[in-house]
C-alpha atoms as a PDB file:
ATOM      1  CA  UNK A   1     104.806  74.128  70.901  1.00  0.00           C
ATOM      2  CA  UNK A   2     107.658  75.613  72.799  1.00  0.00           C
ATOM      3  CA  UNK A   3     107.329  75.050  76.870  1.00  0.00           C
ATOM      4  CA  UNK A   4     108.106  78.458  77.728  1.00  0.00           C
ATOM      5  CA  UNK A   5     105.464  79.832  75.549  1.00  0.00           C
ATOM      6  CA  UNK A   6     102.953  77.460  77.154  1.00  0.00           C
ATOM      7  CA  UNK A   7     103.944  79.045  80.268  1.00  0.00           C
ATOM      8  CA  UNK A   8     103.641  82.529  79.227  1.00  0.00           C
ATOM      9  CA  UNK A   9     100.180  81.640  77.276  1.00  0.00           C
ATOM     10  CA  UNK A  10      99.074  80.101  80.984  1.00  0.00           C
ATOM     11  CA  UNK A  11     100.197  83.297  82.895  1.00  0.00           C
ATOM     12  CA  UNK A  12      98.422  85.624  80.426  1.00  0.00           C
ATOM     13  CA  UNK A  13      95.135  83.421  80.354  1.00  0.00           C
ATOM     14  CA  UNK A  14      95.406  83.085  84.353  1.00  0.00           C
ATOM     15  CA  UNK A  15      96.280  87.046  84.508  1.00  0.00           C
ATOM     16  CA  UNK A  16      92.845  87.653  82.008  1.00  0.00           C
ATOM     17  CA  UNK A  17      91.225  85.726  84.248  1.00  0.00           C
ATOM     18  CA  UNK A  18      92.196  87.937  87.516  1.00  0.00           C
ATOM     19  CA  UNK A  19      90.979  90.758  85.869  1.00  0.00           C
ATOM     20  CA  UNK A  20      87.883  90.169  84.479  1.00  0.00           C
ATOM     21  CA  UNK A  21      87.067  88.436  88.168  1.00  0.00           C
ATOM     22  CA  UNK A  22      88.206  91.194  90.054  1.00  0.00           C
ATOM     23  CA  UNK A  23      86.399  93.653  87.897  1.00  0.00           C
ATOM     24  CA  UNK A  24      83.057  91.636  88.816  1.00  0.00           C
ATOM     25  CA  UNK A  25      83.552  91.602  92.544  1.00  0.00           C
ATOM     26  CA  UNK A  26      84.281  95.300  92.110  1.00  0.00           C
ATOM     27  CA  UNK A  27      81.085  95.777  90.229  1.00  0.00           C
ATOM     28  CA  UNK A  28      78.898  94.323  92.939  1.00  0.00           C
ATOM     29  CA  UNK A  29      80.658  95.789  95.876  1.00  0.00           C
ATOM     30  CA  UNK A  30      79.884  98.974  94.452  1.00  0.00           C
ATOM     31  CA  UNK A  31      76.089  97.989  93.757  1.00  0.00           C
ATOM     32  CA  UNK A  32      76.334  96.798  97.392  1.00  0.00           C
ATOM     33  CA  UNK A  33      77.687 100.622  98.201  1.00  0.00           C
ATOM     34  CA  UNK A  34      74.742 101.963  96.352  1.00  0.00           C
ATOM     35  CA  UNK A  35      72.504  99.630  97.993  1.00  0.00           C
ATOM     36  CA  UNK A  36      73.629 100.355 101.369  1.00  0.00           C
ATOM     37  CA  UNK A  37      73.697 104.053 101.062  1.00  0.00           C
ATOM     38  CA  UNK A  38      70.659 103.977  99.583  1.00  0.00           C
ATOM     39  CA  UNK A  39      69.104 102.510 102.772  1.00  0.00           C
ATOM     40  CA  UNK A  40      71.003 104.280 104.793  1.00  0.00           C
ATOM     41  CA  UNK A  41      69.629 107.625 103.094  1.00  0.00           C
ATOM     42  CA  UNK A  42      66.236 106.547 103.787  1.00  0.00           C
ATOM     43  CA  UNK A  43      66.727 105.446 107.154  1.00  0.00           C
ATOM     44  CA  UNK A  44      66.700 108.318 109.380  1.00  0.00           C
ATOM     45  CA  UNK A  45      66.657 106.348 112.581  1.00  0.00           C
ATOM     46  CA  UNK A  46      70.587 105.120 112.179  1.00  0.00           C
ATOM     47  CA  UNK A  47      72.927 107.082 114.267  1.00  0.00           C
ATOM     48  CA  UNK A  48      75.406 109.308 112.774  1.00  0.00           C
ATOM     49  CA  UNK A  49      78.256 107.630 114.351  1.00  0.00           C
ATOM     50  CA  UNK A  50      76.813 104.648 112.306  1.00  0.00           C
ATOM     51  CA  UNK A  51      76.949 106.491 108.964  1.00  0.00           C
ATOM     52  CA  UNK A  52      80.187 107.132 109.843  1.00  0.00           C
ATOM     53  CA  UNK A  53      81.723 103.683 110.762  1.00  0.00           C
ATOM     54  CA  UNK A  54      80.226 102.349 107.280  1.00  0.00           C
ATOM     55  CA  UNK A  55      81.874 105.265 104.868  1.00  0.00           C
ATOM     56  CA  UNK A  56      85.054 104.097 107.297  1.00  0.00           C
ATOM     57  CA  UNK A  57      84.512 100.452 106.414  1.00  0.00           C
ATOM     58  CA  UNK A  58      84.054 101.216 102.717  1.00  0.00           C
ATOM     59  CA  UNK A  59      86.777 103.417 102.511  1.00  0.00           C
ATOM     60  CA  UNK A  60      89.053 100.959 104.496  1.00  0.00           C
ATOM     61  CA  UNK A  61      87.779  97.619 101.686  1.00  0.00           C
ATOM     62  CA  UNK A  62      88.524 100.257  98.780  1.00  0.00           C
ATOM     63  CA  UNK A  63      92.314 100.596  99.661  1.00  0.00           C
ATOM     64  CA  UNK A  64      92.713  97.408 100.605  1.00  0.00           C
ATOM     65  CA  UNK A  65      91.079  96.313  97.107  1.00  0.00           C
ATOM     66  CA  UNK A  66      93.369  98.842  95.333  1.00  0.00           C
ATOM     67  CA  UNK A  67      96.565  97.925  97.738  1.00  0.00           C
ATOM     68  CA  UNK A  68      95.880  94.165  96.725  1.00  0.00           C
ATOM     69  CA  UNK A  69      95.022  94.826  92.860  1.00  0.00           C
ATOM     70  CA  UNK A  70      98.279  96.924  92.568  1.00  0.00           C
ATOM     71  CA  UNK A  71     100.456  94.076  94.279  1.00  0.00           C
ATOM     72  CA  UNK A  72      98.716  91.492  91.860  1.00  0.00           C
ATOM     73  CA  UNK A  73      99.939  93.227  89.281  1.00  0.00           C
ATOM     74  CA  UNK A  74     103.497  94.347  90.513  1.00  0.00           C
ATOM     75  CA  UNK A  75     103.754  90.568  90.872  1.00  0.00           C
ATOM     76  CA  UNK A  76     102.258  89.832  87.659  1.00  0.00           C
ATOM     77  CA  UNK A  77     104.899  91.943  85.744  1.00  0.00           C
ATOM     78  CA  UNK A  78     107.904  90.252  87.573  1.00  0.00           C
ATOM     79  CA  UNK A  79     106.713  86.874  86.369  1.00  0.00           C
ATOM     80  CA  UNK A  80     106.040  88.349  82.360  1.00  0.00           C
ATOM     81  CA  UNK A  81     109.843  90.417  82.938  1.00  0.00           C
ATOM     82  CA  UNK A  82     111.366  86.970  83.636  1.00  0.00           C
ATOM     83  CA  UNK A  83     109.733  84.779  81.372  1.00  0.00           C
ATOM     84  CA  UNK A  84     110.373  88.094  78.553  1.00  0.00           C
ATOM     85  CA  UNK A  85     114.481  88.166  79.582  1.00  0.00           C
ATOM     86  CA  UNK A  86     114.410  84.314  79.446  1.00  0.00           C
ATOM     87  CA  UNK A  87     113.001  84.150  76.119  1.00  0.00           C
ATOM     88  CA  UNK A  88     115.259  87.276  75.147  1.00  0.00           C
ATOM     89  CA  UNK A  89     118.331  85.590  76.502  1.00  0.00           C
ATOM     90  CA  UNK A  90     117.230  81.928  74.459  1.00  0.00           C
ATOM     91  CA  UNK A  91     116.804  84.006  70.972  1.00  0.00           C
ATOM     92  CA  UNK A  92     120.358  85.813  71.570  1.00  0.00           C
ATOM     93  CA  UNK A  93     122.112  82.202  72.575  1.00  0.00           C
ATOM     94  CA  UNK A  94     120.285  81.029  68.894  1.00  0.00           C
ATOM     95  CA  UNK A  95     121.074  83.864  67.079  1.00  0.00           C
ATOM     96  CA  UNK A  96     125.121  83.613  68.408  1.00  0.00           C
ATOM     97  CA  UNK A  97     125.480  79.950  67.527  1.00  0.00           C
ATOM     98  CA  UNK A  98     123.541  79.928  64.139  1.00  0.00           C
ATOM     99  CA  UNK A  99     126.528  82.608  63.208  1.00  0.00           C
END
């Protein structure tokens, strides 16, 4: 089997994996947002300004889980561009000399 489509078989497995991990930790920080609103709902006690900082903090872990998924993946699609000109570049050079 060719090296370079080891590589791109690795990248593809390792970019699978990403996503089906960060698609679980997304799942149970929003169970952990249900959770914690739930209690929150309940609990009449807690101050507004409490309410408050924690729909600040979720909304603050939200974009930064968006802001790091879209960079994963901006950087994901340089490494599968490369490894695609590469490849696309190695065909043309066969192609050229087989003529």
């Amino acid at each position: 089997m060719d090296q370079k489509q080891i590589v791109t078989q690795m990248i593809n497995f390792n970019k699978s994996t990403f996503d089906s991990s960060f698609n679980a930790m997304i799942t149970l920080q929003d169970q952990a947002e249900k959770m914690v609103f739930g209690y929150l709902d309940k609990a009449t006690w807690f101050p507004e300004e409490g309410r408050k900082a924690v729909n600040e903090w979720v909304d603050t872990y939200k974009k930064a889980r968006e802001n790091f998924k879209s960079s994963y993946d901006e950087n994901y699609q340089k490494v599968a561009d490369y490894f695609m000109k590469f490849t696309k570049e190695e065909k043309a050079a066969k192609t050229a000399s087989t003529k």
